[in-house]
C-alpha atoms as a PDB file:
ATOM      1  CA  UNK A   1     169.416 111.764  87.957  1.00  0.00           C
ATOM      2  CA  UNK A   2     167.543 113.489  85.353  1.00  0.00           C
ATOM      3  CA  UNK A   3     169.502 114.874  82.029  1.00  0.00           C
ATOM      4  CA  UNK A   4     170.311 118.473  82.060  1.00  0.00           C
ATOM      5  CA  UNK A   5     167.759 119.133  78.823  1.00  0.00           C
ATOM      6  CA  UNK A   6     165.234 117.280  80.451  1.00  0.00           C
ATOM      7  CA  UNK A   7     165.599 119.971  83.614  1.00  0.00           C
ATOM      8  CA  UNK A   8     165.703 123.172  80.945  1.00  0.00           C
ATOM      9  CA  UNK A   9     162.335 121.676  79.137  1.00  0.00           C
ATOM     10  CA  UNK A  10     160.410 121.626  82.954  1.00  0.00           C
ATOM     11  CA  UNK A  11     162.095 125.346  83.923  1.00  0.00           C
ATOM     12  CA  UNK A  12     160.923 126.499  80.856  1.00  0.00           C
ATOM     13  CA  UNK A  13     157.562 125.128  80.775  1.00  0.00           C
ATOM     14  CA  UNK A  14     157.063 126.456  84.204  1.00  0.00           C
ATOM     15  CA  UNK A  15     158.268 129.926  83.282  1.00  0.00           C
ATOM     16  CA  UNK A  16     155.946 129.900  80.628  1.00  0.00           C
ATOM     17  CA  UNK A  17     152.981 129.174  83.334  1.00  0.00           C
ATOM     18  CA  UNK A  18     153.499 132.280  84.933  1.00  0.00           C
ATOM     19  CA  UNK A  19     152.082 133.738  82.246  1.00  0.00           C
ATOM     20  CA  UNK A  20     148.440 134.754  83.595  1.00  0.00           C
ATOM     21  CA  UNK A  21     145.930 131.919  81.773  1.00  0.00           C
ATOM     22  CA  UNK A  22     148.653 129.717  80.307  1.00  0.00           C
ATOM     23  CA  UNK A  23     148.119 126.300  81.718  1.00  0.00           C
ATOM     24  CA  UNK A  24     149.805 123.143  80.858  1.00  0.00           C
ATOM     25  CA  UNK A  25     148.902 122.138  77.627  1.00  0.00           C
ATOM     26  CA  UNK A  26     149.181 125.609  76.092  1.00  0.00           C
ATOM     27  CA  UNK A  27     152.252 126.093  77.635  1.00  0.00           C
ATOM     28  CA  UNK A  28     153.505 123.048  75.703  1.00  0.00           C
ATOM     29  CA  UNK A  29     152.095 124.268  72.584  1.00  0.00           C
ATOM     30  CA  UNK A  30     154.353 127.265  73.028  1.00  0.00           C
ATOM     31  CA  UNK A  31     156.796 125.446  74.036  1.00  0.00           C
ATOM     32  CA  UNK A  32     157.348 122.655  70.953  1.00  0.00           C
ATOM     33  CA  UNK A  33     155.706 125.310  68.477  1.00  0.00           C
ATOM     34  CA  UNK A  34     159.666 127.064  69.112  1.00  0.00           C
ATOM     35  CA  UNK A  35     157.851 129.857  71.911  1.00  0.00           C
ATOM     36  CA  UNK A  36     159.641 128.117  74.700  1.00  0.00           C
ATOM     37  CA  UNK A  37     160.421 131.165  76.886  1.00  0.00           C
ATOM     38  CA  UNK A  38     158.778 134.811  78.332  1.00  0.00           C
ATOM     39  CA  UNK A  39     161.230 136.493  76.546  1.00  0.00           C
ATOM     40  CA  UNK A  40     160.191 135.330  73.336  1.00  0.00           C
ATOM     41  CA  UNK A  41     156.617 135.302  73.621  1.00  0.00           C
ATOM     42  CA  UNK A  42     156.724 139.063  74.018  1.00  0.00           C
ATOM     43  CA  UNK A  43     158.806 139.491  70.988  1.00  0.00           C
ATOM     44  CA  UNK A  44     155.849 138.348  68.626  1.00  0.00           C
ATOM     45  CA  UNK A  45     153.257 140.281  67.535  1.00  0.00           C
ATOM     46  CA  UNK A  46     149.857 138.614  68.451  1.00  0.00           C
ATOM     47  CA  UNK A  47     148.449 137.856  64.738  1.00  0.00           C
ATOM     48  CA  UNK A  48     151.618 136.322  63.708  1.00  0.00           C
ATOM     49  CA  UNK A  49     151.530 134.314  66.891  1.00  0.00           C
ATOM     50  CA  UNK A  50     148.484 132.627  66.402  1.00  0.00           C
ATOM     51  CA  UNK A  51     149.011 132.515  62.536  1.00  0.00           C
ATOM     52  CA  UNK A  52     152.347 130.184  63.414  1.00  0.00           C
ATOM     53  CA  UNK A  53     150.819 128.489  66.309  1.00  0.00           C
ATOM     54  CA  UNK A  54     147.573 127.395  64.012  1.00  0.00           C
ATOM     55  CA  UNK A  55     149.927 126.229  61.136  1.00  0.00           C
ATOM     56  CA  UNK A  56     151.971 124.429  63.940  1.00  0.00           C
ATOM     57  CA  UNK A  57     148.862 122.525  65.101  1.00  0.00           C
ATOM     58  CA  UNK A  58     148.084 121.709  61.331  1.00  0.00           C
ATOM     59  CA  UNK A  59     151.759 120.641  60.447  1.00  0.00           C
ATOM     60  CA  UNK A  60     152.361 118.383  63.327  1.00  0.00           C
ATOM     61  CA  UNK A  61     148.807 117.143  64.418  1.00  0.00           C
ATOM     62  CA  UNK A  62     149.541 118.918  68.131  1.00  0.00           C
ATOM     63  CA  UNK A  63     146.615 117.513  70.341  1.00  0.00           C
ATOM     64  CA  UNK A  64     145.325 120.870  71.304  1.00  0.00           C
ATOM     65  CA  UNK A  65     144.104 124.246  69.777  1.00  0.00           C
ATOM     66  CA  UNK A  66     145.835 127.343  68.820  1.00  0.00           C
ATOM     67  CA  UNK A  67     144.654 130.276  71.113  1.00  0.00           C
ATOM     68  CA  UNK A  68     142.143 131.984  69.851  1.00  0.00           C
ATOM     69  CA  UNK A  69     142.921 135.925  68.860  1.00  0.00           C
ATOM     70  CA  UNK A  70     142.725 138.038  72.109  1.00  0.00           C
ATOM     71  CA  UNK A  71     143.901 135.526  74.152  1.00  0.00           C
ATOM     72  CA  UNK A  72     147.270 135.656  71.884  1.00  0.00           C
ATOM     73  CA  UNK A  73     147.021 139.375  72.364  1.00  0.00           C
ATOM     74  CA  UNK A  74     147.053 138.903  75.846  1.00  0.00           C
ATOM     75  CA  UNK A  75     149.707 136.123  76.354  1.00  0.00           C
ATOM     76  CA  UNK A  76     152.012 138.619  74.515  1.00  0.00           C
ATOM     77  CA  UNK A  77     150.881 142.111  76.321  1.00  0.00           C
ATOM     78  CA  UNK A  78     151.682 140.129  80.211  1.00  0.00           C
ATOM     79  CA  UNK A  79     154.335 138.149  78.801  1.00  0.00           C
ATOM     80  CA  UNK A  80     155.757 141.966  77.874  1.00  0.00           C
ATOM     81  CA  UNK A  81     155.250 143.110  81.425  1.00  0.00           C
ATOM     82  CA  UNK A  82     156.972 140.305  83.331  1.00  0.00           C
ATOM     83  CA  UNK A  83     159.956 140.433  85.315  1.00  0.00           C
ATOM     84  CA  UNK A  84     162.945 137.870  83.822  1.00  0.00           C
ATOM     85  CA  UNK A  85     163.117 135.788  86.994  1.00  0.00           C
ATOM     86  CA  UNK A  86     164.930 132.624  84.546  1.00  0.00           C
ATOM     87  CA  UNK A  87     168.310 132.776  82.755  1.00  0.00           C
ATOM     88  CA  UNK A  88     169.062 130.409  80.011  1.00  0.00           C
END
């Protein structure tokens, strides 16, 4: 009984946990801040990541922090070596 969009926003939250130290509320951070799947995350480059994420947090008074420098690196690098196990 649950709307289709609804579904997508929970597979894609959960896709984006699989990402090694990405736990709920930075996975919805990625997620509303326009990051909402593996494939994009490793498309960014890691300063721009946290630059947008940080202006994100500013702009829309998220309740949560941007990640800090290496753990953008990081997020990007494993996102990068993940298998696609989702299609959208």
């Amino acid at each position: 009984g649950l709307p289709l969009d609804v579904i997508l926003e929970f597979v894609k939250l959960s896709d984006l946990a699989r990402i090694p130290g990405i736990k709920s509320i930075r996975a919805r951070l990625y997620h509303d801040a326009g990051v909402d799947t593996v494939e994009k995350m490793a498309g960014w480059d890691p300063v721009e990541l946290r630059t947008m994420l940080l202006e994100f947090v500013e702009r829309t008074g998220f309740d949560g922090i941007a990640p800090l420098p290496g753990e953008a690196a990081f997020s990007v690098a494993r996102a990068k070596g993940l298998p696609k196990v989702v299609e959208y």
